[in-house]
Protein backbone atom coordinates (compact mmCIF):
# COMPACT_ATOMS: atom_id res chain seq x y z
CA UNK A 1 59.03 -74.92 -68.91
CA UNK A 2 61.67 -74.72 -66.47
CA UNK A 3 63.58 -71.59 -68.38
CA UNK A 4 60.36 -69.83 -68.83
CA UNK A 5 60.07 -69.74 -64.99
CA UNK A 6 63.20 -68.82 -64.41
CA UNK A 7 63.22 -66.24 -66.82
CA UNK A 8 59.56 -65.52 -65.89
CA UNK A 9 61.34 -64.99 -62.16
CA UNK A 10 63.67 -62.62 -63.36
CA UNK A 11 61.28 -60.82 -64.34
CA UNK A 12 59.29 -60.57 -61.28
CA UNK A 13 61.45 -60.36 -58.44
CA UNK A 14 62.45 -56.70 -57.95
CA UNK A 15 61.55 -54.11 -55.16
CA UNK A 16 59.81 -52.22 -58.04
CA UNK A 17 57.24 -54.93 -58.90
CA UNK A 18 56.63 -55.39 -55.33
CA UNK A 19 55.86 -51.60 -54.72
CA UNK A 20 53.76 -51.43 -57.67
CA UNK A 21 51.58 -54.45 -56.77
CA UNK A 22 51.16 -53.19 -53.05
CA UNK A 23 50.52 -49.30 -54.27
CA UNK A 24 48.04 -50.65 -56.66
CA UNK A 25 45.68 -52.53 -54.14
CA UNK A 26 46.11 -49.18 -52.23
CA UNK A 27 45.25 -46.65 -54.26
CA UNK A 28 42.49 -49.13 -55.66
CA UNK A 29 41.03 -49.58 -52.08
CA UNK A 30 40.97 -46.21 -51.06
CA UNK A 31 39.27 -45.17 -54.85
CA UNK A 32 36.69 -47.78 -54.51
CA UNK A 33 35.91 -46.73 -51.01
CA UNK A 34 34.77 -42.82 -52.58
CA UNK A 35 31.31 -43.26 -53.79
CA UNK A 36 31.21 -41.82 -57.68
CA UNK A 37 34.95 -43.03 -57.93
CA UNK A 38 34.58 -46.18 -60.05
CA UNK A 39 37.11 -48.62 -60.66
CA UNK A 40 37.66 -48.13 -64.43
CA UNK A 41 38.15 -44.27 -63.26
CA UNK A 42 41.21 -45.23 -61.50
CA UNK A 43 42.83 -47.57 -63.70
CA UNK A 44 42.13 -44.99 -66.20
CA UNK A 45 43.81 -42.47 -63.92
CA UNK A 46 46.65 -44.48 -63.28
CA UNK A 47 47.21 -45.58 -66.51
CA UNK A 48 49.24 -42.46 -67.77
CA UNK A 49 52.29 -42.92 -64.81
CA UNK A 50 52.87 -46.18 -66.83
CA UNK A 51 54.03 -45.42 -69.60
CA UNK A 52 57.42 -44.86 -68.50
CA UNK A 53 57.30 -48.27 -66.42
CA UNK A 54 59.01 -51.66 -67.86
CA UNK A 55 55.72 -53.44 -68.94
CA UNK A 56 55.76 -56.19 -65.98
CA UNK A 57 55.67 -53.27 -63.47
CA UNK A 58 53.07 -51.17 -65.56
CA UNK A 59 50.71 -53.41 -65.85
CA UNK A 60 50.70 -54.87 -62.37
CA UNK A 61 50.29 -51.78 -60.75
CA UNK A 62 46.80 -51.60 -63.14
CA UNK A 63 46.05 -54.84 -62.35
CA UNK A 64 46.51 -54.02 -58.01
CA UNK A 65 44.55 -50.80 -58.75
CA UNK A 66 41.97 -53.76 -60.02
CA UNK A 67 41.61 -56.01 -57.51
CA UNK A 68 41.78 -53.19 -54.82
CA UNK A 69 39.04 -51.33 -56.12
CA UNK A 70 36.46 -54.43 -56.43
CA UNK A 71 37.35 -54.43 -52.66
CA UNK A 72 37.08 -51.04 -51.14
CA UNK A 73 33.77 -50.82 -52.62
CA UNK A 74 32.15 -52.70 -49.44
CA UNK A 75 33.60 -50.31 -47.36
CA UNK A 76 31.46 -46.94 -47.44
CA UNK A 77 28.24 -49.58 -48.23
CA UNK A 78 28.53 -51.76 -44.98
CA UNK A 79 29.27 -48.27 -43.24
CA UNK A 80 27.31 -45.52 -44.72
CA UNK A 81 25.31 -47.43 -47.41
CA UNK A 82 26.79 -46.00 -49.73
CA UNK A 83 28.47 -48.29 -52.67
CA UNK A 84 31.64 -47.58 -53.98
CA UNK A 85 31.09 -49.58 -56.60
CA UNK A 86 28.42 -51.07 -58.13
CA UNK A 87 28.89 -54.37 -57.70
CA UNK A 88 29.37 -53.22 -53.98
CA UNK A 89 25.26 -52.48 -53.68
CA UNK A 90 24.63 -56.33 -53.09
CA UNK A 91 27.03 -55.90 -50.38
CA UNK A 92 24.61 -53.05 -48.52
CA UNK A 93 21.64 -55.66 -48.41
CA UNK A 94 23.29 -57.50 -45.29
CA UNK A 95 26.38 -55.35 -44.46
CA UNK A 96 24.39 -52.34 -43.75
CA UNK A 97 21.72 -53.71 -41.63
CA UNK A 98 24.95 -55.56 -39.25
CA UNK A 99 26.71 -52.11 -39.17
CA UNK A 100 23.50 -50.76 -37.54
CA UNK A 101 23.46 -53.55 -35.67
CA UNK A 102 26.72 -52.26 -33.87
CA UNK A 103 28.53 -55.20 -35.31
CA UNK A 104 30.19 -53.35 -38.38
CA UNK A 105 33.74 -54.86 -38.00
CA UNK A 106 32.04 -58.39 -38.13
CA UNK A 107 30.43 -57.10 -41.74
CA UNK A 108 34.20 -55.63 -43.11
CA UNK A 109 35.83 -58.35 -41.86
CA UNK A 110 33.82 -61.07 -43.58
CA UNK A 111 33.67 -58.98 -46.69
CA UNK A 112 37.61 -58.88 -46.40
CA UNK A 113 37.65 -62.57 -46.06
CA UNK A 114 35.53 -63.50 -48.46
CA UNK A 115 36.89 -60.95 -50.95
CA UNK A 116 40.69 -62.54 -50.45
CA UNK A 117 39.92 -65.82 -50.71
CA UNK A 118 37.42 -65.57 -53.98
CA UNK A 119 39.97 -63.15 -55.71
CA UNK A 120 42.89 -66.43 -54.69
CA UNK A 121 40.18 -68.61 -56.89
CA UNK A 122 40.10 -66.29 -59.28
CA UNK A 123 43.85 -65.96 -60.16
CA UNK A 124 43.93 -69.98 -59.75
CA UNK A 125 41.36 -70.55 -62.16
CA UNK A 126 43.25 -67.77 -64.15
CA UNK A 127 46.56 -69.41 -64.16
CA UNK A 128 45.02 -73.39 -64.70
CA UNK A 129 42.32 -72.85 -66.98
CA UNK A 130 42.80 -70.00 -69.23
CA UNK A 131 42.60 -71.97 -72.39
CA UNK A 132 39.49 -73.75 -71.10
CA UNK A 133 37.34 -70.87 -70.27
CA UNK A 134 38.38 -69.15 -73.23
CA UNK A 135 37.53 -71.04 -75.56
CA UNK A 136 33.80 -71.21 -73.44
CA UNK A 137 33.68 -67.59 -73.53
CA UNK A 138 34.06 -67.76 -77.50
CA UNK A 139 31.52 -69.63 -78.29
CA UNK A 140 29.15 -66.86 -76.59
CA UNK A 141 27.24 -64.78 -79.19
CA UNK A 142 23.95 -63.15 -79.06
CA UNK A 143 21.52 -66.01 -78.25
CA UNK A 144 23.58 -67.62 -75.23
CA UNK A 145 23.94 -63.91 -73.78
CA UNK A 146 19.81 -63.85 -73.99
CA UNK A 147 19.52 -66.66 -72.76
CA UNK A 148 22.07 -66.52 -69.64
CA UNK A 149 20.33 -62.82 -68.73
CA UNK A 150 16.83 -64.32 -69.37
CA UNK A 151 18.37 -67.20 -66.14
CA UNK A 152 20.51 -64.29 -63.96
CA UNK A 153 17.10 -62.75 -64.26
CA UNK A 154 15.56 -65.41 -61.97
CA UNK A 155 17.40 -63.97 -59.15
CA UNK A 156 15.21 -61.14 -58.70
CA UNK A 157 13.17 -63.56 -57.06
CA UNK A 158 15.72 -64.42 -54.86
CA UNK A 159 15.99 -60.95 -53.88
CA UNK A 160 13.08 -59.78 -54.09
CA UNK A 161 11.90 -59.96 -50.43
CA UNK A 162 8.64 -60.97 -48.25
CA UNK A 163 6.26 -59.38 -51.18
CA UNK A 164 7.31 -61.42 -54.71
CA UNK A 165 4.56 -58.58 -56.31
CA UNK A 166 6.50 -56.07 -54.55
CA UNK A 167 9.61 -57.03 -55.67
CA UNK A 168 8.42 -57.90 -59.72
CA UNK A 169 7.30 -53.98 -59.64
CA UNK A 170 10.70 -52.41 -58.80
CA UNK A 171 12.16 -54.87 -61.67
CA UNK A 172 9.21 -53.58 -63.75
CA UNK A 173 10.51 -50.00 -63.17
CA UNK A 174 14.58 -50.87 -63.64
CA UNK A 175 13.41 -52.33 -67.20
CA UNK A 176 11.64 -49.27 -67.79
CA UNK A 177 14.32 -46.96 -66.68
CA UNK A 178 16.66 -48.41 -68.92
CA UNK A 179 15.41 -48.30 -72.10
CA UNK A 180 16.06 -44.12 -71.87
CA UNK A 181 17.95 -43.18 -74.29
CA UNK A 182 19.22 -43.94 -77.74
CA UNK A 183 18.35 -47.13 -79.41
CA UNK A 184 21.31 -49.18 -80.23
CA UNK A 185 20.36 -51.31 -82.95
CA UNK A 186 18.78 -48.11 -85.00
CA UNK A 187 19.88 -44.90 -83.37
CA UNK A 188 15.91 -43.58 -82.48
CA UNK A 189 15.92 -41.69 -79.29
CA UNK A 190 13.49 -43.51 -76.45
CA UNK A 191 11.44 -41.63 -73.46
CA UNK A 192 13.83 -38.48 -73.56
CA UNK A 193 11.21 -36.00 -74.36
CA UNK A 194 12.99 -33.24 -75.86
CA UNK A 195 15.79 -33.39 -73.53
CA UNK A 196 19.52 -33.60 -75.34
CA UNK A 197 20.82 -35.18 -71.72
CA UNK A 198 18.59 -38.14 -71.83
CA UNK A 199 20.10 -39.48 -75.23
CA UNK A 200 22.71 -41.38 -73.40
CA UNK A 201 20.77 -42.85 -71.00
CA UNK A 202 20.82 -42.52 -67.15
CA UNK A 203 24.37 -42.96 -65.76
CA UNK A 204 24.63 -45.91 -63.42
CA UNK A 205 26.39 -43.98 -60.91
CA UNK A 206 23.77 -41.25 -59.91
CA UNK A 207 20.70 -43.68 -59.88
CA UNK A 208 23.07 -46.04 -58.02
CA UNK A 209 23.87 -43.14 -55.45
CA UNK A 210 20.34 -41.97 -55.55
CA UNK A 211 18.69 -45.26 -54.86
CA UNK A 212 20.88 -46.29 -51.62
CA UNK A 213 22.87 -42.86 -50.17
CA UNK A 214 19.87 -40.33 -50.71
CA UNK A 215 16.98 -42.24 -49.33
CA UNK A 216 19.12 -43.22 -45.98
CA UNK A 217 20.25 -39.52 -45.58
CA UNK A 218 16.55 -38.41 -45.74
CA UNK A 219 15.34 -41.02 -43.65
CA UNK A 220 17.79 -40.29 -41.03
CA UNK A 221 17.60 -36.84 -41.30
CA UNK A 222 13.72 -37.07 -39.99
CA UNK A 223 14.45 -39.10 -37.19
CA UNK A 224 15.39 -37.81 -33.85
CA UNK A 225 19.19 -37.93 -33.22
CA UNK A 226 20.63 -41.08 -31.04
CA UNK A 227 24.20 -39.72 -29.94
CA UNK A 228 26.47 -40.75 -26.58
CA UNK A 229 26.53 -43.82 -24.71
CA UNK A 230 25.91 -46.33 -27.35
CA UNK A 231 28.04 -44.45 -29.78
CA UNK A 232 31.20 -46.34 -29.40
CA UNK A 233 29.89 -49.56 -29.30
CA UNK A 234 28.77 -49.38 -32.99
CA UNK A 235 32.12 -51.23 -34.39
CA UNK A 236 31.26 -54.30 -32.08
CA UNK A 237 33.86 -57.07 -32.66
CA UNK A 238 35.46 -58.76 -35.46
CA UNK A 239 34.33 -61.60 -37.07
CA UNK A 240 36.14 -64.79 -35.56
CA UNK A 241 37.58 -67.92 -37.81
CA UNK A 242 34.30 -69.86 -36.77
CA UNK A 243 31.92 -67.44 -37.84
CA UNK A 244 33.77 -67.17 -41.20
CA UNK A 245 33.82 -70.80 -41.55
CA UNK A 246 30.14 -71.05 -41.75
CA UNK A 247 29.75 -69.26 -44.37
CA UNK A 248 32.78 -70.92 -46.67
CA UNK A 249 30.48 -73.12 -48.96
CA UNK A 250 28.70 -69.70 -49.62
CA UNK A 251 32.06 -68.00 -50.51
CA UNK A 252 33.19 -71.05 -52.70
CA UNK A 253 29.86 -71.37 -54.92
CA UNK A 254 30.61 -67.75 -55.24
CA UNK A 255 33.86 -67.65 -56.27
CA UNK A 256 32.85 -70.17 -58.97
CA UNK A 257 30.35 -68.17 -60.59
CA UNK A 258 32.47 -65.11 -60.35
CA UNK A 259 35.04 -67.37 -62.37
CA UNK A 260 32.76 -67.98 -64.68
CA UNK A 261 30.50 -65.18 -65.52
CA UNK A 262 33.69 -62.91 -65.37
CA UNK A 263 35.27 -65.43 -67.78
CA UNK A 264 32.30 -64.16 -70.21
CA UNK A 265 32.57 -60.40 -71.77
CA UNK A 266 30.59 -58.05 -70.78
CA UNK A 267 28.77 -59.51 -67.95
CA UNK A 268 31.04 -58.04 -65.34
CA UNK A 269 30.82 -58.24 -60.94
CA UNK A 270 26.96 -56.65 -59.95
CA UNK A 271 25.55 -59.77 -62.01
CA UNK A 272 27.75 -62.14 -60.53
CA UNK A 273 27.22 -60.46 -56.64
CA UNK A 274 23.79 -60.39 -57.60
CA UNK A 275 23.80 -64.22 -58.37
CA UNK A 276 26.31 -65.75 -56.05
CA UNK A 277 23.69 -63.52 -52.94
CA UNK A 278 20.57 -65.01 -54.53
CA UNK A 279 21.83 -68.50 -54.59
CA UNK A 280 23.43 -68.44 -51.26
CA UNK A 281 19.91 -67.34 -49.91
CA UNK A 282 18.46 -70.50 -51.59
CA UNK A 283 20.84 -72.82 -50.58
CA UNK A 284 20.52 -71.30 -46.64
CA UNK A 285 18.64 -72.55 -43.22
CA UNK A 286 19.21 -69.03 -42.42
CA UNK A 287 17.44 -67.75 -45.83
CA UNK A 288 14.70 -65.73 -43.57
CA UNK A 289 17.50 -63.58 -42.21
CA UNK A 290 18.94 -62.30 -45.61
CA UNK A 291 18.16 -58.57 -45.92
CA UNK A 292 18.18 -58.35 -42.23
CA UNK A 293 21.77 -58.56 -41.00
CA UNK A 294 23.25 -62.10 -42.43
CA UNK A 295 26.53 -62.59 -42.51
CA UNK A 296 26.36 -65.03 -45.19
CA UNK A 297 24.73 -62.82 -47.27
CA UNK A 298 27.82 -60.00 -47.25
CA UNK A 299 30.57 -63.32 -47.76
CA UNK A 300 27.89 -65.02 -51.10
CA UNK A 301 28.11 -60.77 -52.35
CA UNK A 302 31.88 -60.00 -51.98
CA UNK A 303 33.01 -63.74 -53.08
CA UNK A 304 30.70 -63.43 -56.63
CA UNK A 305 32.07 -59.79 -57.22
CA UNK A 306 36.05 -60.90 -56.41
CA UNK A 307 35.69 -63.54 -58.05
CA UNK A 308 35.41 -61.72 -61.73
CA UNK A 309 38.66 -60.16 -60.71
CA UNK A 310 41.20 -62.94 -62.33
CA UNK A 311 38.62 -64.36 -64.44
CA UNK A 312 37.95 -61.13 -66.61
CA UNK A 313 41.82 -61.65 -67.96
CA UNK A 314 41.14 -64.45 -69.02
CA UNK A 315 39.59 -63.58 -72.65
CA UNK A 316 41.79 -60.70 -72.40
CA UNK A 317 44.97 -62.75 -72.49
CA UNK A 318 43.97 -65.79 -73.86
CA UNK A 319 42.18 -64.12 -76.81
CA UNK A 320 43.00 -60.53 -76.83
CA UNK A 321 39.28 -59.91 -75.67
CA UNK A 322 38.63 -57.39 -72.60
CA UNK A 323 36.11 -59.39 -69.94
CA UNK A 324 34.96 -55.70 -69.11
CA UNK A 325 35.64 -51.92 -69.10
CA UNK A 326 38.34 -52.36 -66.48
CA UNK A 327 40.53 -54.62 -68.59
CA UNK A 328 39.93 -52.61 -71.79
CA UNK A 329 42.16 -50.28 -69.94
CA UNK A 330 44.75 -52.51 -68.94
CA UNK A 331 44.27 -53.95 -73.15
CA UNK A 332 45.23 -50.27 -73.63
CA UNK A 333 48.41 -50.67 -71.49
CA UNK A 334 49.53 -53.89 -73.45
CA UNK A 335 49.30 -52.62 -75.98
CA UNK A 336 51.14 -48.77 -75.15
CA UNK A 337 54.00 -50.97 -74.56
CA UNK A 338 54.04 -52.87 -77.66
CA UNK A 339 52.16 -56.01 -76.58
CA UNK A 340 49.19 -57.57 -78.27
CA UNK A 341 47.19 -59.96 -75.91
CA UNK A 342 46.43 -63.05 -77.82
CA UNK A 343 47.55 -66.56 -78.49
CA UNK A 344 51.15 -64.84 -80.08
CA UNK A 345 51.29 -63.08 -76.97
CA UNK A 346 51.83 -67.07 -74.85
CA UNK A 347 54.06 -68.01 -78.13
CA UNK A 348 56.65 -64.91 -77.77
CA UNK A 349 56.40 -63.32 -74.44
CA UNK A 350 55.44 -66.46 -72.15
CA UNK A 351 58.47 -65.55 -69.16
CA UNK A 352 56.05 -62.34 -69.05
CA UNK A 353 52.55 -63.90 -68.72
CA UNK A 354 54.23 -66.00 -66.15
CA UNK A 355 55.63 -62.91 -64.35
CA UNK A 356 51.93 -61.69 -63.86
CA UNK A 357 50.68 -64.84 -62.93
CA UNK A 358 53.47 -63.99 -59.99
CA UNK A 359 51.84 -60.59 -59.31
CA UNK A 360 48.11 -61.21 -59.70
CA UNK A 361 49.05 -63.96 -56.61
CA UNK A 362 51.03 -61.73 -54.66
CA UNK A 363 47.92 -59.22 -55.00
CA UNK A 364 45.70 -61.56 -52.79
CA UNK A 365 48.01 -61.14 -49.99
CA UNK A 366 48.56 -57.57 -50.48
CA UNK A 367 44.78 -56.95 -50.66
CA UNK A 368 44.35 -58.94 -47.17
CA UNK A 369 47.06 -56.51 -45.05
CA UNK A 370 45.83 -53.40 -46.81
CA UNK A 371 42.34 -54.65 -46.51
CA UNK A 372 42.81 -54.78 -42.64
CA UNK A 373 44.13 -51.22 -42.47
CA UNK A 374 41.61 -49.85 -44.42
CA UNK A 375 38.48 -51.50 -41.89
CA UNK A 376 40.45 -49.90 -39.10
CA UNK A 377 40.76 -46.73 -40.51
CA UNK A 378 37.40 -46.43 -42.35
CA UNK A 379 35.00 -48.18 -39.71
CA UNK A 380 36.09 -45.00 -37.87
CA UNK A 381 33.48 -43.29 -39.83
CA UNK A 382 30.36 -45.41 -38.15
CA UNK A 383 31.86 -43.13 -34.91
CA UNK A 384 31.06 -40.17 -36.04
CA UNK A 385 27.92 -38.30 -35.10
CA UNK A 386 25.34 -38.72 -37.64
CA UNK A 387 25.04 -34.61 -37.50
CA UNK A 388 28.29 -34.69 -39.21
CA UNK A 389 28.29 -37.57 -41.31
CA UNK A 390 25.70 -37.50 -43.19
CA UNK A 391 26.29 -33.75 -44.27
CA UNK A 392 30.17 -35.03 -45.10
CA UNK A 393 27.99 -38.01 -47.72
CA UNK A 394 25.79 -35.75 -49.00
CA UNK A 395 28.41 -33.58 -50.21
CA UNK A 396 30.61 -36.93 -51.25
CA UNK A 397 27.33 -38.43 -53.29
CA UNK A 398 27.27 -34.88 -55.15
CA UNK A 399 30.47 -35.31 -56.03
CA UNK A 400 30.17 -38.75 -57.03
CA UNK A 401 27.11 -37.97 -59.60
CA UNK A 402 29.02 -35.09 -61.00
CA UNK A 403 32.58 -36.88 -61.46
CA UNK A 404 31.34 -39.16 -63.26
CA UNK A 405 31.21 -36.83 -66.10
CA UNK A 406 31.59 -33.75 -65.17
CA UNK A 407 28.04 -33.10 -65.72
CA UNK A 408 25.12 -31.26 -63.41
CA UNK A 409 22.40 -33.45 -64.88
CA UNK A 410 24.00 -35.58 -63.69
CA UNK A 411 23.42 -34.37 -60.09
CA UNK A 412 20.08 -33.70 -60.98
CA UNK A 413 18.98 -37.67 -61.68
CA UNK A 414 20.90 -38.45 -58.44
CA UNK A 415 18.33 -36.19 -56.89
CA UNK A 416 15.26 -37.49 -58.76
CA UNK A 417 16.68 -40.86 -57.95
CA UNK A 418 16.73 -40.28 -54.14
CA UNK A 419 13.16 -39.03 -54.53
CA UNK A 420 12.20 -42.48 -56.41
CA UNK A 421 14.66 -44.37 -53.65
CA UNK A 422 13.34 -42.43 -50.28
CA UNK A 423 9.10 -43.77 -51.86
CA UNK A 424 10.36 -47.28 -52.12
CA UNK A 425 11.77 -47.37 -48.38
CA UNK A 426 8.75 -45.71 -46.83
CA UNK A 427 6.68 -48.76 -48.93
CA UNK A 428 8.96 -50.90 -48.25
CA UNK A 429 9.38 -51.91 -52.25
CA UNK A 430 12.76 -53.72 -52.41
CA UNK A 431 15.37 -51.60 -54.40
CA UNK A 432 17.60 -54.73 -55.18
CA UNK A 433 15.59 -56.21 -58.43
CA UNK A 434 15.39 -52.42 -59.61
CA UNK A 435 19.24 -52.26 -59.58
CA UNK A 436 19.58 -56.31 -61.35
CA UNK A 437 16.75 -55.35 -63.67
CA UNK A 438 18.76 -52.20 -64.69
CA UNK A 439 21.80 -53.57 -65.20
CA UNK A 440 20.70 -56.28 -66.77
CA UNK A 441 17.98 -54.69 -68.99
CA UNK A 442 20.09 -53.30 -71.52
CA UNK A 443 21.62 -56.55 -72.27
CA UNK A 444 18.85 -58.42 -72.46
CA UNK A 445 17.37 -56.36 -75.24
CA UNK A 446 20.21 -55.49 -76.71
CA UNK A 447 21.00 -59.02 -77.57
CA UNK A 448 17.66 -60.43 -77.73
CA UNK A 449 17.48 -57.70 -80.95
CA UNK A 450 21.09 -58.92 -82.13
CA UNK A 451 19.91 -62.62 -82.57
CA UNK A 452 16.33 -62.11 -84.05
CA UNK A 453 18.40 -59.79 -86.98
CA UNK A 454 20.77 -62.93 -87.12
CA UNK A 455 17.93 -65.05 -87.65
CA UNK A 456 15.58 -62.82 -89.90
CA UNK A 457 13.50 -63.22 -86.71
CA UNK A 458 13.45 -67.19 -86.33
CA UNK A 459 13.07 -67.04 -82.58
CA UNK A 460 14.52 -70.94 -82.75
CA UNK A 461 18.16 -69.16 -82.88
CA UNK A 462 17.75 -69.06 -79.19
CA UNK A 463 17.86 -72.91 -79.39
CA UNK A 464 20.78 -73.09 -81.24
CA UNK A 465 23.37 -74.77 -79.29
CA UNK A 466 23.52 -76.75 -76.08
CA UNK A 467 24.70 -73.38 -74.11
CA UNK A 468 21.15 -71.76 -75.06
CA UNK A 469 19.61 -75.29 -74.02
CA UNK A 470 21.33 -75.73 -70.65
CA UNK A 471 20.38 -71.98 -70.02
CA UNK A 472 16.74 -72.43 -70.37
CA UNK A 473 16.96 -75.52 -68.58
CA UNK A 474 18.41 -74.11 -65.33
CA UNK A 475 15.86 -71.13 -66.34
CA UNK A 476 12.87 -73.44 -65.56
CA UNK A 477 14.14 -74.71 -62.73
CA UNK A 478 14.55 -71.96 -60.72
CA UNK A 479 11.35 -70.79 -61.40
CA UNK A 480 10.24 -74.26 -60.26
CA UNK A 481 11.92 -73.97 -57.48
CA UNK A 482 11.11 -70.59 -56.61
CA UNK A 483 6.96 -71.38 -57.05
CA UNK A 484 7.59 -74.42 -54.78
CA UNK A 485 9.43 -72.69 -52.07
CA UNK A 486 6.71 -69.77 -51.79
CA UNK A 487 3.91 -72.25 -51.71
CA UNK A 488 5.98 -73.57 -48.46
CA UNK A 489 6.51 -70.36 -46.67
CA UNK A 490 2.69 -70.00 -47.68
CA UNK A 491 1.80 -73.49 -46.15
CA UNK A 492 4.06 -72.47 -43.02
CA UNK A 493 2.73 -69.34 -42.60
CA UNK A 494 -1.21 -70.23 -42.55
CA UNK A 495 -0.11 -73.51 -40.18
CA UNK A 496 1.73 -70.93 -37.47
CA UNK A 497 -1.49 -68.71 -37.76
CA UNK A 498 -3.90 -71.25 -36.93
CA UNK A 499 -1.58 -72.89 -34.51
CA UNK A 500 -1.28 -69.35 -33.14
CA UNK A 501 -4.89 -68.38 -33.09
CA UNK A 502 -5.69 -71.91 -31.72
């Protein structure tokens, strides 16, 4: 143990780790901050200027590219609303509304905090329990994904706003949305009437642009201009020690499930944002004021989507199994460089695993001083005359639809999306469960189909096992819960009317 640290140590400690680590979370933050410039995109891009790096070095400036990019996402959607990534749009649901509060520092700087300390969980649980949640995330096949989509499903309700109808028809219309395209299980083409571009589905990127960017543009752009004295006060403060401090147990429970669902394959950081928001609204006295400016709200959303960030290597280097598209990359990059990511991988090149172990932790603290930089360079932007800004977006969204993949239709569902996006704000449907529904949607079929061909369509396969048990189980209780909490805000409401009207 003791030579493999040392050696491990060697390995580690040179000015060119160090650099690579640090440039990573840079470059990272500043890509995830560009709306339309995903994460994968930049590890992808970054990927080539490795191949003449010692492996240790290679990889970890992947890995800082990683973590920064998960991070620089909340960025343009507390300022702008407009997600860098998309497990940044559960970020816009409180950050947004506190920016336009004038107290947009308060939003980055939570979302900094939380983001630091859920990504230091992460690479703990990544370094302790590796083997643990590995060997979890095996036993996954078709019937405990259902089943675990058929419970992250739940949170719709959770999300879903005053209206619970409201917010069951934009799920209703994310389900339906993503079914375009080509059937996976037999090839057949679905809802693309006649149209070659449809075949792969709508890209996540323009309806995620669409449905947030678009609809604020428009709606700004038809309101009278608000310019001068109140300008500079927009930033407001930062957020203090004590106002982060109430909303720890929030960034905690979401650290956890970001440990866990991004210990799973596939699942990824907008479910586990999605999921860490929704139960930090359940579990808060101040649940009426999610949506509305809750700082609580932008900690639960940034802790759940950091907190995939160490987790998703665990499969990949316990078991040679990519958590997501990110680390299929960085799989790539082991393997460019002669590694295979597996159990032989801790048998013959253990000094190394240890060596990342170094740099994923170093990454947290990098993340936190670059992190601070970027909110004082970036919440610059909520200074600038909405005249000029929102021309400056409109041209960055464009780009973001179309760099994607290089593709005008692409553009053109961005546009159809802000259309769809601008309705749903001017009747106030909730665009949240439309964006879990289809993310989620996919999946659910997908594997729903995957275990009735198992079967030979014995629908007990989703009973299987005491994962697909424990799932339902935690299924029907949040819908318990959920029907028992409405009936109380029901019960509340009519007893303040009469009290009112008395």
């Amino acid at each position: 143990m003791i030579e493999n640290l040392s050696a491990a140590l060697d390995l580690f400690l040179s000015v060119e780790n160090f650099l690579a680590v640090g440039l990573g979370v840079l470059i990272g933050t500043i890509i995830g901050a560009i709306p339309g410039m995903t994460t994968p995109m930049g590890v992808a891009l970054v990927l080539p200027f490795t191949f003449s790096l010692p492996p240790v070095t290679g990889i970890l400036l992947l890995l800082g590219v990683y973590k920064g990019g998960l991070y620089g996402g909340s960025l343009t959607a507390i300022l702008i609303k407009t997600p860098g990534t998309p497990a940044a749009s559960c970020t816009i649901l409180d950050g947004y509304p506190l920016a336009q509060k004038g107290e947009a520092r308060k939003a980055l700087d939570i979302a900094l905090y939380a983001s630091c300390v859920a990504d230091m969980i992460s690479n703990i649980a990544l370094i302790l329990f590796a083997g643990v949640l590995a060997s979890f995330a095996l036993r996954f096949g078709p019937p405990e994904f259902f089943t675990l989509i058929v419970f992250s499903l739940t949170i719709i309700a959770g999300v879903a706003g005053p209206s619970l109808t409201k917010g069951i028809l934009s799920a209703c219309l994310g389900l339906m949305l993503a079914t375009v395209g080509l059937d996976l299980i037999y090839g057949t083409d679905r809802f693309i009437f006649g149209n070659f571009e449809l075949m792969s589905g709508l890209n996540f990127i323009p309806v995620l642009i669409g449905l947030f960017a678009l609809p604020e543009i428009i709606h700004r752009s038809t309101r009278l201009p608000r310019f001068g004295a109140g300008q500079r006060s927009r930033l407001g403060n930062g957020a203090s020690f004590a106002e982060f401090s109430k909303t720890l147990k929030s960034v905690i429970r979401g650290s956890v499930i970001g440990v866990i669902l991004g210990a799973i394959p596939g699942i990824g950081g907008a479910p586990a944002a999605f999921l860490s928001y929704s139960e930090a609204r359940r579990n808060s006295p101040n649940k009426d004021n999610f949506g509305k400016g809750e700082p609580e709200g932008v900690a639960a959303a940034e802790a759940g989507n950091n907190g995939v960030a160490g987790a998703t290597m665990i499969p990949l280097l316990a078991l040679g199994v990519p958590g997501d598209v990110i680390t299929a990359v960085i799989l790539g990059a082991f393997m460019i460089h002669g590694l295979r990511p597996g159990p032989i991988l801790f048998e013959q090149n253990l000094p190394m695993i240890y060596a990342l172990f170094m740099g994923i932790l170093l990454s947290s603290a990098y993340l936190f001083g670059i992190g601070k930089m970027a909110i004082r360079v970036f919440s610059r932007v909520a200074l600038v005359p909405n005249r000029i800004l929102y021309p400056i977006v409109f041209v960055l969204c464009v780009y973001g639809a179309y760099a994607v993949n290089n593709n005008l239709f692409d553009i053109l569902v961005m546009l159809c999306m802000g259309v769809v996006g601008y309705m749903m704000l001017r009747l106030e449907i909730p665009v949240a469960p439309f964006l879990i529904a289809f993310v989620l949607g996919p999946l659910l079929e997908d594997n729903f189909r995957q275990s009735l061909l198992l079967s030979d369509g014995d629908l007990t396969i989703f009973l299987r096992n005491t994962i697909c048990i424990a799932f339902w189980v935690l299924t029907a209780l949040s819908v318990f819960v959920l029907i028992r909490s409405r009936i109380q805000a029901s019960r509340t409401g009519q007893a303040s009317t009469l009290t009112t009207g008395g």
